[in-house]
N, C-alpha and C. Protein backbone atom coordinates (compact mmCIF):
# COMPACT_ATOMS: atom_id res chain seq x y z
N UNK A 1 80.53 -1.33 117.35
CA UNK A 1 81.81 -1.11 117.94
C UNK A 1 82.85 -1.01 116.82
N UNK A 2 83.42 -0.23 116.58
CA UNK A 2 84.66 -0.15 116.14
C UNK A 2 86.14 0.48 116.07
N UNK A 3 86.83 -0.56 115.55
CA UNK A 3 88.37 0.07 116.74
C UNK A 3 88.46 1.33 116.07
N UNK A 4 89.66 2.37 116.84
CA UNK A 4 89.51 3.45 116.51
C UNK A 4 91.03 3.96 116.59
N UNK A 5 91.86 2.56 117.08
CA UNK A 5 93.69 3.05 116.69
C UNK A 5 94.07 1.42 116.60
N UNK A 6 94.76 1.55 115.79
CA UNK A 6 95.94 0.53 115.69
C UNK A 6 96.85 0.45 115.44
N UNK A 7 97.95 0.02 115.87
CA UNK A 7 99.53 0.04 115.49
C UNK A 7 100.12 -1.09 116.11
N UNK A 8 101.32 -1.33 115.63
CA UNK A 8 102.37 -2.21 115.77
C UNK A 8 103.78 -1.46 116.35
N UNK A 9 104.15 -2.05 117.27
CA UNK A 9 105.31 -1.37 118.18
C UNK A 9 106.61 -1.82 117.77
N UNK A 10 107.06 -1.97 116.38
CA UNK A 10 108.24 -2.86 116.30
C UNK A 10 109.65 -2.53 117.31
N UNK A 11 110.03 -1.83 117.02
CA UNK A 11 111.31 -1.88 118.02
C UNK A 11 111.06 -1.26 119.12
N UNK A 12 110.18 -1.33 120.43
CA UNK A 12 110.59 -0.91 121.53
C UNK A 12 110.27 -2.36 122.54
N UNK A 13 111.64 -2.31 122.89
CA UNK A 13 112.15 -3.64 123.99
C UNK A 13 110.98 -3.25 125.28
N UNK A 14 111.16 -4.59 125.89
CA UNK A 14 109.77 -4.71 127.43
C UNK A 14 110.26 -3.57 128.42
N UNK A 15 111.60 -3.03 128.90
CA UNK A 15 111.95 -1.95 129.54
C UNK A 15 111.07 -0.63 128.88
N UNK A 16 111.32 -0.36 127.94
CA UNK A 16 110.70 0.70 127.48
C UNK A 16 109.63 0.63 127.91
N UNK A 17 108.50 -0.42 127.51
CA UNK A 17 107.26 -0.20 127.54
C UNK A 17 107.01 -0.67 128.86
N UNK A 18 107.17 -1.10 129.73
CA UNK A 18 107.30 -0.66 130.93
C UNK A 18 107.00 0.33 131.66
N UNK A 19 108.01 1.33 130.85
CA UNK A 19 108.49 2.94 131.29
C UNK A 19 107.51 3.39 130.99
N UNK A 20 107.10 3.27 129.83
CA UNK A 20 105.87 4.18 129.05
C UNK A 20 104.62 4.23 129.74
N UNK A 21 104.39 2.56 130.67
CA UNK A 21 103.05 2.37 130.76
C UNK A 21 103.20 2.86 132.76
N UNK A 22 104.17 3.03 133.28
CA UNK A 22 104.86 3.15 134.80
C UNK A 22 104.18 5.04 134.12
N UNK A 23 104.87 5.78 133.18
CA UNK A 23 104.64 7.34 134.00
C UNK A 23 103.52 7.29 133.11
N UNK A 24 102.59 6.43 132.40
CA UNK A 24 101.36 7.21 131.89
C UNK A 24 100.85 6.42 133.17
N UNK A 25 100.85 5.63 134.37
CA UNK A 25 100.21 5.42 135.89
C UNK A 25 100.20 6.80 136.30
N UNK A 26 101.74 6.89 136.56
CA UNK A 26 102.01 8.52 137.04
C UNK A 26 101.00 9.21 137.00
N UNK A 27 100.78 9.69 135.93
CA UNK A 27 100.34 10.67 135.57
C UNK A 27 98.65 10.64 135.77
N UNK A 28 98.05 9.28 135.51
CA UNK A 28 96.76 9.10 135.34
C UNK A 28 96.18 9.23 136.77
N UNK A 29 97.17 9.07 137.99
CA UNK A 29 96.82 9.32 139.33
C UNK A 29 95.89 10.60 139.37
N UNK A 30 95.96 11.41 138.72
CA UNK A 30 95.48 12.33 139.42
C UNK A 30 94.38 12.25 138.55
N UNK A 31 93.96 11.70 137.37
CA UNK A 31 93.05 11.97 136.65
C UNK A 31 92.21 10.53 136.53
N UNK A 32 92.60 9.67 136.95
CA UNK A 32 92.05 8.30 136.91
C UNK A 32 92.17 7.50 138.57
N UNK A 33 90.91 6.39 138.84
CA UNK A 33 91.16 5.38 139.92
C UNK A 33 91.23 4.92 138.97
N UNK A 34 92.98 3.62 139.22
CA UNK A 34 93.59 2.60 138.53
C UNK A 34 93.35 1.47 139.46
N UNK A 35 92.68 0.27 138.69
CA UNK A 35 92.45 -1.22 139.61
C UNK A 35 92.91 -1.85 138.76
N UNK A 36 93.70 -2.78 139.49
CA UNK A 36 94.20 -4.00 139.61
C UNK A 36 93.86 -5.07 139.19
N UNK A 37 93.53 -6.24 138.36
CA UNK A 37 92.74 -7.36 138.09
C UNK A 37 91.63 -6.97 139.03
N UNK A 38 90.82 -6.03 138.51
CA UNK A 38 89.29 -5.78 138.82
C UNK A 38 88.47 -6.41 138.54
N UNK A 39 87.47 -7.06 139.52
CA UNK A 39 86.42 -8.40 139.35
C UNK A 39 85.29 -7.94 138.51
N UNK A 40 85.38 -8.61 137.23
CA UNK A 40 84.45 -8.04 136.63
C UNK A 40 83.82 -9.01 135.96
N UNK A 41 82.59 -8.90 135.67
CA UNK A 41 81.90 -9.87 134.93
C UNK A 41 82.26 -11.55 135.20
N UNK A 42 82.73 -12.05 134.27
CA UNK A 42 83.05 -13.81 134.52
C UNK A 42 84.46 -13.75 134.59
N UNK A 43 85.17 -12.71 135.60
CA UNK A 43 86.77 -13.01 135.30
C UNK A 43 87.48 -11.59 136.12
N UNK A 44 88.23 -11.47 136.10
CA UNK A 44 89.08 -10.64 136.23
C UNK A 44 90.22 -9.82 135.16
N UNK A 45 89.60 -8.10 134.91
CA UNK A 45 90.23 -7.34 133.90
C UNK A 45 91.43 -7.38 134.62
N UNK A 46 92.94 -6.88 133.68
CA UNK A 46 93.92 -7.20 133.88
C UNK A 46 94.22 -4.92 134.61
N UNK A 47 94.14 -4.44 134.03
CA UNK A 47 93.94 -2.99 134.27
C UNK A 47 92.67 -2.39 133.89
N UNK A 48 92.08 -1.48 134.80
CA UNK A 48 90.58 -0.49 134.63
C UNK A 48 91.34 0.68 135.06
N UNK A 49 90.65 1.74 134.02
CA UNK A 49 91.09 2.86 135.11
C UNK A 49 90.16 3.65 134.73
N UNK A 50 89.44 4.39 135.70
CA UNK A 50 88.01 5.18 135.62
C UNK A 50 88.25 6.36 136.03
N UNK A 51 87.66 6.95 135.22
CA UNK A 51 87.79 8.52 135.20
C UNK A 51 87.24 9.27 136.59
N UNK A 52 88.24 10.37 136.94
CA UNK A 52 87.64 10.88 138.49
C UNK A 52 86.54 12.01 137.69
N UNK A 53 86.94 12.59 136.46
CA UNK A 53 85.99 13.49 136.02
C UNK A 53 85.19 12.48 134.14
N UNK A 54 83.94 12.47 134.35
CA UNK A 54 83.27 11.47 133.60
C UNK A 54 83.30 11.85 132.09
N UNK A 55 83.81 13.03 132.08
CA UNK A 55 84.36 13.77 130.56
C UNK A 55 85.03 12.95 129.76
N UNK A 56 86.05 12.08 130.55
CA UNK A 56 86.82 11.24 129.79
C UNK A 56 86.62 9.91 130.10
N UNK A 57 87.16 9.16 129.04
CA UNK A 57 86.53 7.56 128.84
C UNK A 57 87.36 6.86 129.65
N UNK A 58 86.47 5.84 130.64
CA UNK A 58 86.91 4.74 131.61
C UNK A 58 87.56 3.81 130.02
N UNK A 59 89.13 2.97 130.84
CA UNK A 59 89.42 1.92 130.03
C UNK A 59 89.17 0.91 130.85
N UNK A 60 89.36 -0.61 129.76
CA UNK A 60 89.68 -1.79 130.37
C UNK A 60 90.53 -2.40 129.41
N UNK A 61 91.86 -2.85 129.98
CA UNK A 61 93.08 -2.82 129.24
C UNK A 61 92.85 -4.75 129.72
N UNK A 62 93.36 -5.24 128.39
CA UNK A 62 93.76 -6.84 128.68
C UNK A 62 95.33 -6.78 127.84
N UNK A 63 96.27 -7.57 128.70
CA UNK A 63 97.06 -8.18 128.23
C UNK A 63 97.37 -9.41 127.98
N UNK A 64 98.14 -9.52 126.62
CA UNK A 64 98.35 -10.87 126.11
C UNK A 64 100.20 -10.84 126.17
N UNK A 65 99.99 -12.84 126.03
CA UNK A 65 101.59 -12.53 125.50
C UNK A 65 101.62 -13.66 125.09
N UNK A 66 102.26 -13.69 123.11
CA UNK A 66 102.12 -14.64 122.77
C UNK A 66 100.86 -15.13 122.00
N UNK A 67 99.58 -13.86 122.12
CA UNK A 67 98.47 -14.61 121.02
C UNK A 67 97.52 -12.96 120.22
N UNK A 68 97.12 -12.15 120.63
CA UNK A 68 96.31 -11.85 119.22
C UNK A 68 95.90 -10.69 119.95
N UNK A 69 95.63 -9.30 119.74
CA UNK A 69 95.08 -8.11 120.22
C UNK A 69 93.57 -8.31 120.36
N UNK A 70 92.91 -9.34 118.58
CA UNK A 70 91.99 -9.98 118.99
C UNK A 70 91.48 -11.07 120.00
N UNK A 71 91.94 -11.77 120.61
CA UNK A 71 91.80 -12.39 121.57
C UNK A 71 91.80 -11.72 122.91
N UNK A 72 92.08 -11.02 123.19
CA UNK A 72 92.37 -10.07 124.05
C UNK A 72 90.85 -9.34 124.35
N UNK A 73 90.64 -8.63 122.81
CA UNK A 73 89.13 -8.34 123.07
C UNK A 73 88.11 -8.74 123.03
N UNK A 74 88.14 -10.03 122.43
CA UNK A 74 87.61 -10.83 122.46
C UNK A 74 86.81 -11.22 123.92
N UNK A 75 87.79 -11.45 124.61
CA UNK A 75 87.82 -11.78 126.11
C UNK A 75 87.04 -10.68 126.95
N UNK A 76 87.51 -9.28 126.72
CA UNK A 76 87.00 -8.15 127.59
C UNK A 76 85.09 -8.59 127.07
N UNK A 77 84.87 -8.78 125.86
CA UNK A 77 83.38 -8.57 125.60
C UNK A 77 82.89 -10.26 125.74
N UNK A 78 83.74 -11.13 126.26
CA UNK A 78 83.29 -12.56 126.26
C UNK A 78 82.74 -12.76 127.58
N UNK A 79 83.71 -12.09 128.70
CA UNK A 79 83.27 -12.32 129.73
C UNK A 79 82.67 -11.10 130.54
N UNK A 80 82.21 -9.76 129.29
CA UNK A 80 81.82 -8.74 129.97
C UNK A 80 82.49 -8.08 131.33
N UNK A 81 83.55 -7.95 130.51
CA UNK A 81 84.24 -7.24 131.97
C UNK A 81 83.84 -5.41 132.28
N UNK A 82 83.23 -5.08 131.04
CA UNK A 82 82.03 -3.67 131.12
C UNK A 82 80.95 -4.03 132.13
N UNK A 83 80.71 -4.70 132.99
CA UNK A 83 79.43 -5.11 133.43
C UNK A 83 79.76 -4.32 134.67
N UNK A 84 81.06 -4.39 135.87
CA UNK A 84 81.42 -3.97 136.79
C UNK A 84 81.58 -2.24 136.46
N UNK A 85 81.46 -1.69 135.32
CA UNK A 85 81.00 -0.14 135.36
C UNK A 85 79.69 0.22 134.34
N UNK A 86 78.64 -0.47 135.29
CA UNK A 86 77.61 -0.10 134.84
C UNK A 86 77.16 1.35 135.24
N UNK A 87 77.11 1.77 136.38
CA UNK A 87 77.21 2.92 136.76
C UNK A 87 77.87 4.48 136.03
N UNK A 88 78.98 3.83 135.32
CA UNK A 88 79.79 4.89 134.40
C UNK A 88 79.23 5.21 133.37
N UNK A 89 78.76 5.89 132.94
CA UNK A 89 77.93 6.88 132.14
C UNK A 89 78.39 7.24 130.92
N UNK A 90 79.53 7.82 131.27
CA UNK A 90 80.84 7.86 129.73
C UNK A 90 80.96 7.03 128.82
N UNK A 91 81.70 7.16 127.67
CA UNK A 91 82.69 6.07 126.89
C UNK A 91 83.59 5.46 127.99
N UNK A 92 83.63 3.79 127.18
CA UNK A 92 84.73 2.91 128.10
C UNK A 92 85.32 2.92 126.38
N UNK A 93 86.96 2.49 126.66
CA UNK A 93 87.75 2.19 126.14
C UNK A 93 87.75 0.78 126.08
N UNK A 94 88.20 -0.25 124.76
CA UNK A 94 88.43 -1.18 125.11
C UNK A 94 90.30 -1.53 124.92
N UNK A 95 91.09 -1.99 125.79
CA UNK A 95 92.29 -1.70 124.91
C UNK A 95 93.08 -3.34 125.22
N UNK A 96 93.76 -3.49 124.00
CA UNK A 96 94.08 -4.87 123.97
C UNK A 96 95.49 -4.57 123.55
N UNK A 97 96.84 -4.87 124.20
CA UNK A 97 98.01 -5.42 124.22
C UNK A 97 98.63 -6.72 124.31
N UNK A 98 98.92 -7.01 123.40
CA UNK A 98 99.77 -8.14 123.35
C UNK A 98 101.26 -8.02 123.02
N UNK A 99 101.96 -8.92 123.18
CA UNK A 99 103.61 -8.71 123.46
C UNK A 99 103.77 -10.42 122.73
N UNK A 100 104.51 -10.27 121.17
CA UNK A 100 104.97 -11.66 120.58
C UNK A 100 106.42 -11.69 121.43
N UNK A 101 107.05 -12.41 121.83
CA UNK A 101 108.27 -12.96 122.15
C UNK A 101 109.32 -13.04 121.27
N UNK A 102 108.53 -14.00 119.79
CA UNK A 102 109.61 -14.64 119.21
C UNK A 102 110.07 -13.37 118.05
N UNK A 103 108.83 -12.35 117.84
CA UNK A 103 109.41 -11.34 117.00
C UNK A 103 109.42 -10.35 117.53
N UNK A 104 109.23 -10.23 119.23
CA UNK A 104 109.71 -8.86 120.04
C UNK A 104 109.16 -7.40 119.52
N UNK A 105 108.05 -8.09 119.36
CA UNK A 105 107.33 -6.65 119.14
C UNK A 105 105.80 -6.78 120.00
N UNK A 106 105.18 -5.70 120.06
CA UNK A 106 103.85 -5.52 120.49
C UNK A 106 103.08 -4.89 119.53
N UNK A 107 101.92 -5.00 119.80
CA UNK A 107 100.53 -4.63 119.19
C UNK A 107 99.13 -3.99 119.93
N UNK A 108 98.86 -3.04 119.66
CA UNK A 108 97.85 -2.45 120.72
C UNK A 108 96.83 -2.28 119.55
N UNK A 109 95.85 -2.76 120.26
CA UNK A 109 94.18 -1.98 119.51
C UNK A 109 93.57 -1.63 120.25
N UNK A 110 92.79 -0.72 120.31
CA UNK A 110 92.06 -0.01 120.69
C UNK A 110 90.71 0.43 120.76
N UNK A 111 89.45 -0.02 120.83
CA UNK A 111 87.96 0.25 120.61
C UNK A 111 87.32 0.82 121.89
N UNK A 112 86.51 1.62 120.93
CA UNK A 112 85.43 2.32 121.69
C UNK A 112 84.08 1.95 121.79
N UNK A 113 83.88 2.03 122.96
CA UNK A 113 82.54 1.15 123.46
C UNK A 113 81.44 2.47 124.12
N UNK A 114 80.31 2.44 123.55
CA UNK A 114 79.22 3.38 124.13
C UNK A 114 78.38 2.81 124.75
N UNK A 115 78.26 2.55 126.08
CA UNK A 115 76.96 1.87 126.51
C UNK A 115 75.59 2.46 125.89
């Protein structure tokens, strides 16, 4: 496994990213089923969204706030939250957001997972 984006979000406030993550929903409607804390493995993923056409890679998004992008993925592969799309055939995404408070920034990583 290895990640395959990383960055640091310094200046965009929680409205923004909000916004960002509200019309990439938008948009993924037509190209993705989006679930909800989807029961997966030993827990519940925080966002899944699976591809209606298998060309493109199912994610499983965890959010943090307050501790580590690693921890985050940590978690998706701790409690196997890939287990509930065994069936999916494709690349899954693994994607980890966290949001620090005290320095108001975010952090996203990103890994790719091949069953």
């Amino acid at each position: 496994m290895a990640s395959i984006y990383y960055f640091d979000c310094l200046a965009i406030y929680e409205d923004a990213l909000q916004a960002a993550i509200y019309l990439s929903y938008l948009y993924a409607r037509n190209e993705y089923t989006v679930i909800k804390e989807m029961t997966t493995g030993k827990g519940f993923a925080d966002v899944v969204y699976i591809p209606v056409n298998p060309d493109k890679p199912a994610m499983i998004i965890e959010l943090k706030h307050n501790k580590s992008t690693e921890s985050a993925l940590n978690q998706i592969k701790e409690r196997r939250y890939f287990d509930s799309l065994e069936h999916y055939k494709g690349n899954i995404l693994f994607v980890a957001i966290n949001y620090d408070e005290k320095s108001k920034t975010h952090e996203c990583e990103i890994t790719e997972w091949e069953k």
